[in-house]
Protein backbone atom coordinates (compact mmCIF):
# COMPACT_ATOMS: atom_id res chain seq x y z
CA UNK A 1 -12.22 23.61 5.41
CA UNK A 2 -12.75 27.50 6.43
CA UNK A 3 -12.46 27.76 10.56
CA UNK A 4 -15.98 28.20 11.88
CA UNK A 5 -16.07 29.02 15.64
CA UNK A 6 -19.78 29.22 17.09
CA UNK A 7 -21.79 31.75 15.70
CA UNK A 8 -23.35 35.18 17.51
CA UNK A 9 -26.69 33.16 17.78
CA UNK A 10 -25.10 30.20 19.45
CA UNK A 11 -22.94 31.84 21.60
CA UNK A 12 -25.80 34.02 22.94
CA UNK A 13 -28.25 30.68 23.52
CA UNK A 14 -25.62 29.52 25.24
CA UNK A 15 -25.21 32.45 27.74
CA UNK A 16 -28.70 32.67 28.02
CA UNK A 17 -29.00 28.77 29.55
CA UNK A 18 -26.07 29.77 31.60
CA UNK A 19 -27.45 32.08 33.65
CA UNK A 20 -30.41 30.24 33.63
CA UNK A 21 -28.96 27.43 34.96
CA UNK A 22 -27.24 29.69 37.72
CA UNK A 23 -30.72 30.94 38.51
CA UNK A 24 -32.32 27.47 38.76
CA UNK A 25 -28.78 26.49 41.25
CA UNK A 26 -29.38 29.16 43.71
CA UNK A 27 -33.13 29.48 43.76
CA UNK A 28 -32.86 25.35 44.93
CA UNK A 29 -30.13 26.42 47.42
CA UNK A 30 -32.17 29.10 49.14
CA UNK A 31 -35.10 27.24 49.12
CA UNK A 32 -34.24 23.69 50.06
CA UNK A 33 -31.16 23.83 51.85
CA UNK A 34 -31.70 27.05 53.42
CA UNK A 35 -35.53 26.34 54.23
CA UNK A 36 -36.79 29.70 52.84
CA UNK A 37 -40.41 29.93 51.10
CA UNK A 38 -40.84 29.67 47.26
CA UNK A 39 -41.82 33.83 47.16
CA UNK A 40 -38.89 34.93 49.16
CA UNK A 41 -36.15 32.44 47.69
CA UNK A 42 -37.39 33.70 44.22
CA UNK A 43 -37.23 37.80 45.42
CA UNK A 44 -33.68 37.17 46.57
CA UNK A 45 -32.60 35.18 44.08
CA UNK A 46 -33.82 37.59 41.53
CA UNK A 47 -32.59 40.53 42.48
CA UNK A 48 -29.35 38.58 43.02
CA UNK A 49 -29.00 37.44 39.66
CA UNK A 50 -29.92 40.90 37.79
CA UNK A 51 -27.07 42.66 40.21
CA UNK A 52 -24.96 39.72 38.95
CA UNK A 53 -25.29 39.75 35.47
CA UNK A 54 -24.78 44.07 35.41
CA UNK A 55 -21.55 43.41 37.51
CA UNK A 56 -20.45 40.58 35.10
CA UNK A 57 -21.48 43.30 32.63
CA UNK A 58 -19.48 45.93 33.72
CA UNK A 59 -16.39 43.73 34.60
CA UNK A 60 -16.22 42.85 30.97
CA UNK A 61 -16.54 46.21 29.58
CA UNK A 62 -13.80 47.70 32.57
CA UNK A 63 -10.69 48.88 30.31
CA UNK A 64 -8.07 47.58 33.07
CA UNK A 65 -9.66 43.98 32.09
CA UNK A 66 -9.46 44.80 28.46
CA UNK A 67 -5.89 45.04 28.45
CA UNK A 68 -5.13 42.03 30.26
CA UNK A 69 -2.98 39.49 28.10
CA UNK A 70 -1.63 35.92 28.23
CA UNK A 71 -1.22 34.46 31.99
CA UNK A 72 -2.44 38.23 33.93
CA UNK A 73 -4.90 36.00 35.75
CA UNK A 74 -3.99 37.32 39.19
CA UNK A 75 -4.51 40.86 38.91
CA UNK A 76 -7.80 40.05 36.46
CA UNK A 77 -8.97 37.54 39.63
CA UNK A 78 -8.48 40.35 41.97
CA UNK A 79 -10.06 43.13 40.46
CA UNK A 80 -12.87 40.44 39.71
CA UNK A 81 -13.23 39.83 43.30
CA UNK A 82 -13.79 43.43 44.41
CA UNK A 83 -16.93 43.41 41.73
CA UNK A 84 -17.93 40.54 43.56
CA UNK A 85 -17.68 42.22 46.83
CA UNK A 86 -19.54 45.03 45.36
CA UNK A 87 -22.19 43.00 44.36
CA UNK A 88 -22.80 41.44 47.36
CA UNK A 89 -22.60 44.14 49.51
CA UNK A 90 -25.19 46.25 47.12
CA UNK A 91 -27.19 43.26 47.37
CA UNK A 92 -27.05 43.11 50.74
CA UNK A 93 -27.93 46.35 51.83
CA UNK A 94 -31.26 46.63 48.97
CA UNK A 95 -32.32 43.44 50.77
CA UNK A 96 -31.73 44.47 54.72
CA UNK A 97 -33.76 47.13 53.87
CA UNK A 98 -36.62 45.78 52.44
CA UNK A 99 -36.93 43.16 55.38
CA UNK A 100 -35.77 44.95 58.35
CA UNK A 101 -38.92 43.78 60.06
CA UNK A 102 -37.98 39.84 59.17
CA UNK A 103 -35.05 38.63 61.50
CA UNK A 104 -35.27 35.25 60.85
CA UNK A 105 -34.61 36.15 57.07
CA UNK A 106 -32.01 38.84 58.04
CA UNK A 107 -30.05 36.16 60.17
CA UNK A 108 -30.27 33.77 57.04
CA UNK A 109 -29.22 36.75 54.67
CA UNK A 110 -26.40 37.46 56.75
CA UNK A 111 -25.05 33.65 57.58
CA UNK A 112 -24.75 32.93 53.57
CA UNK A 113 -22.69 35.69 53.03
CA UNK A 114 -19.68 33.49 53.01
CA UNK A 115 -21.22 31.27 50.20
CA UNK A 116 -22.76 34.28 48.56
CA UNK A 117 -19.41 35.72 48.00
CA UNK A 118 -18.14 32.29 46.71
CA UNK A 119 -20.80 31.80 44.73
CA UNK A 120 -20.54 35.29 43.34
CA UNK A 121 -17.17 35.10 42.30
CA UNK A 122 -16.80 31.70 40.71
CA UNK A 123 -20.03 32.92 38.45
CA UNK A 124 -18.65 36.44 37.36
CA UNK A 125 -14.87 34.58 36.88
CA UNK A 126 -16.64 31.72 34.68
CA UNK A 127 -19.12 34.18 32.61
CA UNK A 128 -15.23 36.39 32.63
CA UNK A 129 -13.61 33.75 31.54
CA UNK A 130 -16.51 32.42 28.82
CA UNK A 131 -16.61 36.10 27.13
CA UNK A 132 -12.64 35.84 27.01
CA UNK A 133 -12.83 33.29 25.27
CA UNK A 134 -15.67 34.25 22.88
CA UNK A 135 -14.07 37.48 22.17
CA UNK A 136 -10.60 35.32 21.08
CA UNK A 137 -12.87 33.06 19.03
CA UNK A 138 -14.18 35.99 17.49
CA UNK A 139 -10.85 37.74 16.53
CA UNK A 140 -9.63 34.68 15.15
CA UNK A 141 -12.93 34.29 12.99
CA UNK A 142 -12.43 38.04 11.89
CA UNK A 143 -8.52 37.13 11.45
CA UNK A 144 -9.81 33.76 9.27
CA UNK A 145 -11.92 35.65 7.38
CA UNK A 146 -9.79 38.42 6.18
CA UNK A 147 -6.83 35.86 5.33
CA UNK A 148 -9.77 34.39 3.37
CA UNK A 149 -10.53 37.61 1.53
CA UNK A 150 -7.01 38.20 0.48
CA UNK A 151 -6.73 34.56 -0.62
CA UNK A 152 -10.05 35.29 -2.19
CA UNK A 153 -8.24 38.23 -3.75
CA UNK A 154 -5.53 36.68 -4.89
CA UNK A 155 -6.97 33.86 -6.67
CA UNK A 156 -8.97 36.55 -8.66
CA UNK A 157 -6.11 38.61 -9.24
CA UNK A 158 -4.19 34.95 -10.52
CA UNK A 159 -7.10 34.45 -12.62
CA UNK A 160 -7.72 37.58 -14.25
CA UNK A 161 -4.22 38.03 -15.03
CA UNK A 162 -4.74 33.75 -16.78
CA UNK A 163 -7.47 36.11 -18.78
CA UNK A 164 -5.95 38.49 -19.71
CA UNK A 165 -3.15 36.25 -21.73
CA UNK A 166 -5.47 33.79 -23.16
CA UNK A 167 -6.27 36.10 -26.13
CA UNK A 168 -3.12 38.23 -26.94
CA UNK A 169 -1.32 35.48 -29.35
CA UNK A 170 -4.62 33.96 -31.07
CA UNK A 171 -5.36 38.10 -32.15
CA UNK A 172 -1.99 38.60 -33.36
CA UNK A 173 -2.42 35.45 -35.43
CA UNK A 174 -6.14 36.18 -36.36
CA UNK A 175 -4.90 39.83 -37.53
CA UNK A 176 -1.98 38.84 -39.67
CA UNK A 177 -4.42 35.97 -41.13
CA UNK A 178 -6.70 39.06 -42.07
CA UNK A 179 -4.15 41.24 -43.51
CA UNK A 180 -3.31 38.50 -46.03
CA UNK A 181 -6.86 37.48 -47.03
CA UNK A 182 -7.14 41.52 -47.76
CA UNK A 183 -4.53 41.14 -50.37
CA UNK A 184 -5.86 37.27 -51.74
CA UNK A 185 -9.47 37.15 -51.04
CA UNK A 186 -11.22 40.19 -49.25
CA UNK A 187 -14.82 38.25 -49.06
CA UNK A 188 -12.78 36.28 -46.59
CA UNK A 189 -10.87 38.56 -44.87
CA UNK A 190 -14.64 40.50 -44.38
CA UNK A 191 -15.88 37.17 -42.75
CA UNK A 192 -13.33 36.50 -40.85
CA UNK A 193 -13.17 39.93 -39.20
CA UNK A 194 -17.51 39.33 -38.58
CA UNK A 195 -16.48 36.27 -36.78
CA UNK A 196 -13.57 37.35 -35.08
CA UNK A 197 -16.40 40.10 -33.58
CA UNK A 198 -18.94 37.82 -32.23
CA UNK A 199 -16.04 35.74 -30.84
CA UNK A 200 -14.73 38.79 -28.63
CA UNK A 201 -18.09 39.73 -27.96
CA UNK A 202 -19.08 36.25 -26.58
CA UNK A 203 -15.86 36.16 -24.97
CA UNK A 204 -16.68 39.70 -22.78
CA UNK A 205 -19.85 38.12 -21.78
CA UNK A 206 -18.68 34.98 -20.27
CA UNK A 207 -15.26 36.77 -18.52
CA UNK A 208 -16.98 37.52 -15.58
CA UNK A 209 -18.59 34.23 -15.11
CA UNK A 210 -17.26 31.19 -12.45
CA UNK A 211 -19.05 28.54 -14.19
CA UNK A 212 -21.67 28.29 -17.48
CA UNK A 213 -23.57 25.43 -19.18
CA UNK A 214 -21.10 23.07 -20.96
CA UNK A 215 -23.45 24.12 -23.96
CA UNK A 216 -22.92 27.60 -24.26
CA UNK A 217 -19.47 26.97 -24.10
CA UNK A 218 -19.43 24.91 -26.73
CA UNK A 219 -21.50 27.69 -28.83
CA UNK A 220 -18.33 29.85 -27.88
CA UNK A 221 -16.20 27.27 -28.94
CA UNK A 222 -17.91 26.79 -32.20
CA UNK A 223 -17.41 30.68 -32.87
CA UNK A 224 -13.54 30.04 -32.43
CA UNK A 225 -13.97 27.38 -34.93
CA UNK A 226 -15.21 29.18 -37.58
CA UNK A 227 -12.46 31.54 -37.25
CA UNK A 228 -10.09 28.91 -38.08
CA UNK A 229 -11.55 27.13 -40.71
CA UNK A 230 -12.09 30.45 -42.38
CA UNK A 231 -7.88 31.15 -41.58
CA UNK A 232 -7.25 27.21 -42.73
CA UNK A 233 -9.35 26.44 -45.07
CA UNK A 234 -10.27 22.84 -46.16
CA UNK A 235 -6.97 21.67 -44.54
CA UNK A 236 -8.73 21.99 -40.85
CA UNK A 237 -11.66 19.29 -39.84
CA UNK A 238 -13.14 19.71 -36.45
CA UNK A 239 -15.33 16.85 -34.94
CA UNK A 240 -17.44 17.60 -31.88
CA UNK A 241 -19.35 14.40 -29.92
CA UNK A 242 -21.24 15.98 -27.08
CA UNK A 243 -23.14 13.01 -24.90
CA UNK A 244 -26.92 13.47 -24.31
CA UNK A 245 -25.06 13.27 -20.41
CA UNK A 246 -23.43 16.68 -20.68
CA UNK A 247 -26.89 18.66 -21.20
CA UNK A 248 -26.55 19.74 -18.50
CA UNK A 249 -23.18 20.23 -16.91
CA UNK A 250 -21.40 23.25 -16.24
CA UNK A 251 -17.93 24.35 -16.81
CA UNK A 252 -15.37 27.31 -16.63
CA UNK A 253 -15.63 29.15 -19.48
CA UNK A 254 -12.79 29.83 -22.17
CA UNK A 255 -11.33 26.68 -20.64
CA UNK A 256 -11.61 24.96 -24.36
CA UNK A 257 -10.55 27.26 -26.70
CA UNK A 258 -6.71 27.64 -25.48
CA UNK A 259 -6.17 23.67 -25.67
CA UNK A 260 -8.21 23.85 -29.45
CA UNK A 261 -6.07 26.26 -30.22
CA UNK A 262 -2.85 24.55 -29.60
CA UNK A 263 -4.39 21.44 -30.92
CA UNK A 264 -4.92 23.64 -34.25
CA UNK A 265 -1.34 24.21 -33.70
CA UNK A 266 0.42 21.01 -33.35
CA UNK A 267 -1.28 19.29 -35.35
CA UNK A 268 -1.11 21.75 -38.46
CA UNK A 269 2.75 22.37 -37.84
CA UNK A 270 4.97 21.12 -40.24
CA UNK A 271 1.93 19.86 -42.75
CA UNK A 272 -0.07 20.82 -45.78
CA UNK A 273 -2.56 18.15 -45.73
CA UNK A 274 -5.71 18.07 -43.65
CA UNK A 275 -5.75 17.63 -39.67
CA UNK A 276 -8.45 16.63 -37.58
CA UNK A 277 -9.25 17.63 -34.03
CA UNK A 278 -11.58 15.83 -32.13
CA UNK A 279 -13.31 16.70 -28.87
CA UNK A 280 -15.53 14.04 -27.26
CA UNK A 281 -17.87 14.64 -23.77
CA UNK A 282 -19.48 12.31 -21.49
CA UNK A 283 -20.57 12.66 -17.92
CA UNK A 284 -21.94 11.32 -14.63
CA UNK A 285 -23.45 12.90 -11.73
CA UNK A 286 -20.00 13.71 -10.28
CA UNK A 287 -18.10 14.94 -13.49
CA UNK A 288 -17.69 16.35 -16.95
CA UNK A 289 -15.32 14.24 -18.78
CA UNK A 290 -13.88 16.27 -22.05
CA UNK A 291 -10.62 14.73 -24.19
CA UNK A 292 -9.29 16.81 -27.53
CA UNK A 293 -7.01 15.00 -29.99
CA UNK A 294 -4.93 15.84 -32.76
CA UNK A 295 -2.16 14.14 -34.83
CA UNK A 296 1.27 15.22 -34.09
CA UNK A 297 4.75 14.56 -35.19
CA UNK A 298 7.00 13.50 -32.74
CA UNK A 299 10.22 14.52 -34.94
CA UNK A 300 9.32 17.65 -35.85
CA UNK A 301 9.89 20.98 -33.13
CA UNK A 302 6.96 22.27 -32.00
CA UNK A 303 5.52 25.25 -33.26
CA UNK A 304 6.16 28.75 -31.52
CA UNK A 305 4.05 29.61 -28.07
CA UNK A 306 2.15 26.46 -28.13
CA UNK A 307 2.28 25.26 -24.64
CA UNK A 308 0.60 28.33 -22.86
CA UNK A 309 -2.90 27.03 -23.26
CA UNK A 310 -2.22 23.96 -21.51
CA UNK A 311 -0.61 25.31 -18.17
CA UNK A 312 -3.33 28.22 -17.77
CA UNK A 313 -6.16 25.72 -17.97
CA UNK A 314 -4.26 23.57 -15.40
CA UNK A 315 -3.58 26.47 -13.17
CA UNK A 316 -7.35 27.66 -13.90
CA UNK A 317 -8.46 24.63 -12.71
CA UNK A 318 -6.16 24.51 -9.42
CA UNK A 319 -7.21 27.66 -8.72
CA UNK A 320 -11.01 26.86 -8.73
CA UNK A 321 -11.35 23.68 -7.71
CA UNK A 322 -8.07 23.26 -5.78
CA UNK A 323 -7.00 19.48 -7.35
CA UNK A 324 -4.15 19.30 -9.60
CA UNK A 325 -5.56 15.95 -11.26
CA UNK A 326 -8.24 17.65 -13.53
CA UNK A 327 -5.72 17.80 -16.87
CA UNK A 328 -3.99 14.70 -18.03
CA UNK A 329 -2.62 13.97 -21.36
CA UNK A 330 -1.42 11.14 -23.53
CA UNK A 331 0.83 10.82 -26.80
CA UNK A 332 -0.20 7.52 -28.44
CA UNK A 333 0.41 6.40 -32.41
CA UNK A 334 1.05 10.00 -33.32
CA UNK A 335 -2.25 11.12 -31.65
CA UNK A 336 -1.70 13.75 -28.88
CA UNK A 337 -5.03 13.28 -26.30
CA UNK A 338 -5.55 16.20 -23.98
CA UNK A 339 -8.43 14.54 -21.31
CA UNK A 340 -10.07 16.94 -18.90
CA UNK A 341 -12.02 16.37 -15.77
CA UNK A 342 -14.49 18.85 -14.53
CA UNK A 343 -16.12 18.39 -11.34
CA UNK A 344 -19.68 18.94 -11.02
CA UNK A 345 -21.19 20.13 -7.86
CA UNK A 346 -25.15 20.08 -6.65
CA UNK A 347 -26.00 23.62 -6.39
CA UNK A 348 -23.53 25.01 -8.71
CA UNK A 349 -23.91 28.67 -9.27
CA UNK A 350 -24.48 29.78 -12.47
CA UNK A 351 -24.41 33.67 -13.44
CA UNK A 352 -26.72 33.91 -16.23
């Protein structure tokens, strides 16, 4: 889970009651312990606490204080405690000489000037030590987030580069497929190169997508299929059971057409008769279950470069859902199962 320390808004609500609650503490001092009337408890106690909140203002923002690191607390205390002195004094002095003609208040003012000054410097050494530690909580949320964004980076940088290898082989292979059906049967070879088109140019248009509706992907997929069966001929059979469920679940796209492909692959290798692959989908409200099958000979070697679709969907699939359980497979009776599990979130984004 990303750190999350409080946020501006919080932090500020929570200064704000603070000195609030500092307010409300002295204002019951003055007036209740120290027997001075409601109007002149608040005038004091006012004036105090807007001299105490610039000093606590201007102690944060001193560059000596700025600099102070790890256990410095002695020097930060004692610079702290000549802004308290300030404080009081300034306070002192506004206040003697508004109410020179009030001894009785002037003998008060001047007998709490012992608590004043305690007072004064436990608040500006706890609001001190409060924006220390806001200011730490914010580096380290500025430090989180920028190790995020280079994660972020690199798992986009991972993934492009998963892109950018999915296609290389299956164009080589499409290409020399076309050069033949030049030579043999140019209708074909015309057809193939129409559908090889709108593949790539359904391909661009999902690239830049996280996630699309398992039924466009399929579309996509279809578009691949028809490549193939053009390429193979009668000797490839594709069967495709898509669940009412799956309407509307999402998926990665160009996760399916790299394990087709080496389905196509293994299970044509080696043979002359007809293969069929078979994809099946179901789902709940938690996940998009997908499984592709195709016969395959455990004898024979397997074909060239197959293998390359199944690690870059599993490492697609790490890298966007961070679980390494999402791709399993099976080999049973000379039937190779690939199953897939896609989770499904509320909220998904899709980029349409």
């Amino acid at each position: 889970m990303a750190y999350q320390p409080f946020s501006d808004k919080e932090i500020r609500r929570f200064f704000a009651f603070s000195w609030l609650f500092a307010f409300i503490l002295l204002q019951f001092i003055l007036q209740y312990f120290l027997g001075l009337s409601w109007a002149v408890a608040f005038s004091d106690n006012i004036l105090f606490i807007i001299l105490l909140i610039f000093t606590v203002g201007i102690a944060n923002k001193s560059s000596y204080l700025s600099k102070l690191q790890g256990y410095q607390f002695i020097p930060a205390c004692l610079v702290l405690s000549l802004f308290a002195v300030l404080c009081i004094a300034l306070h002192t002095f506004i206040l003697y000489s508004l109410n020179q003609s009030n001894e009785a208040y002037l003998t008060v003012l001047f007998q709490i000037l012992p608590f004043r000054f305690l007072y004064t410097w436990f608040v500006i050494i706890g609001f001190t030590f409060m924006n220390y530690v806001w200011q730490r909580l914010s580096e380290r949320k500025k430090a989180h987030e920028k190790a995020e964004s280079l994660r972020k980076m690199a798992k986009e940088a991972e993934l492009d580069k998963i892109y950018q290898q999915l296609h290389p082989h299956f164009l080589f292979n499409s290409l020399n497929a076309i050069n033949t059906l030049i030579e043999t049967t140019p209708q074909k070879a015309s057809d193939m190169i129409q559908q090889l088109s709108d593949f790539l140019r359904g391909s661009l248009k999902s690239v830049n997508e996280e996630f699309i509706l398992f039924q466009d992907e399929i579309q996509h997929l279809n578009l691949y299929l028809a490549l193939e069966e053009i390429r193979f001929g009668e000797r490839l059979k594709t069967i495709i059971e898509l669940d009412q469920s799956t309407s509307k679940s999402t998926i990665p796209p160009l996760i399916l057409q790299p394990l087709i492909e080496n389905a196509i692959k293994f299970g044509l290798y080696g043979t002359l008769g007809k293969v069929t692959i078979q994809l099946k989908s179901h789902a709940d409200h938690n996940h998009l279950y997908l499984s592709i099958s195709n016969p395959f000979d455990e004898d024979a070697q397997p074909p060239k470069g197959t293998g390359f679709g199944l690690k870059s969907v599993k490492r697609r699939l790490f890298l966007l859902y961070g679980r390494s359980d999402l791709v399993q497979t099976e080999k049973k009776e000379n039937i190779f199962t690939t199953c897939l599990k896609i989770p499904q979130y509320d909220g998904q984004s899709l980029n349409h």
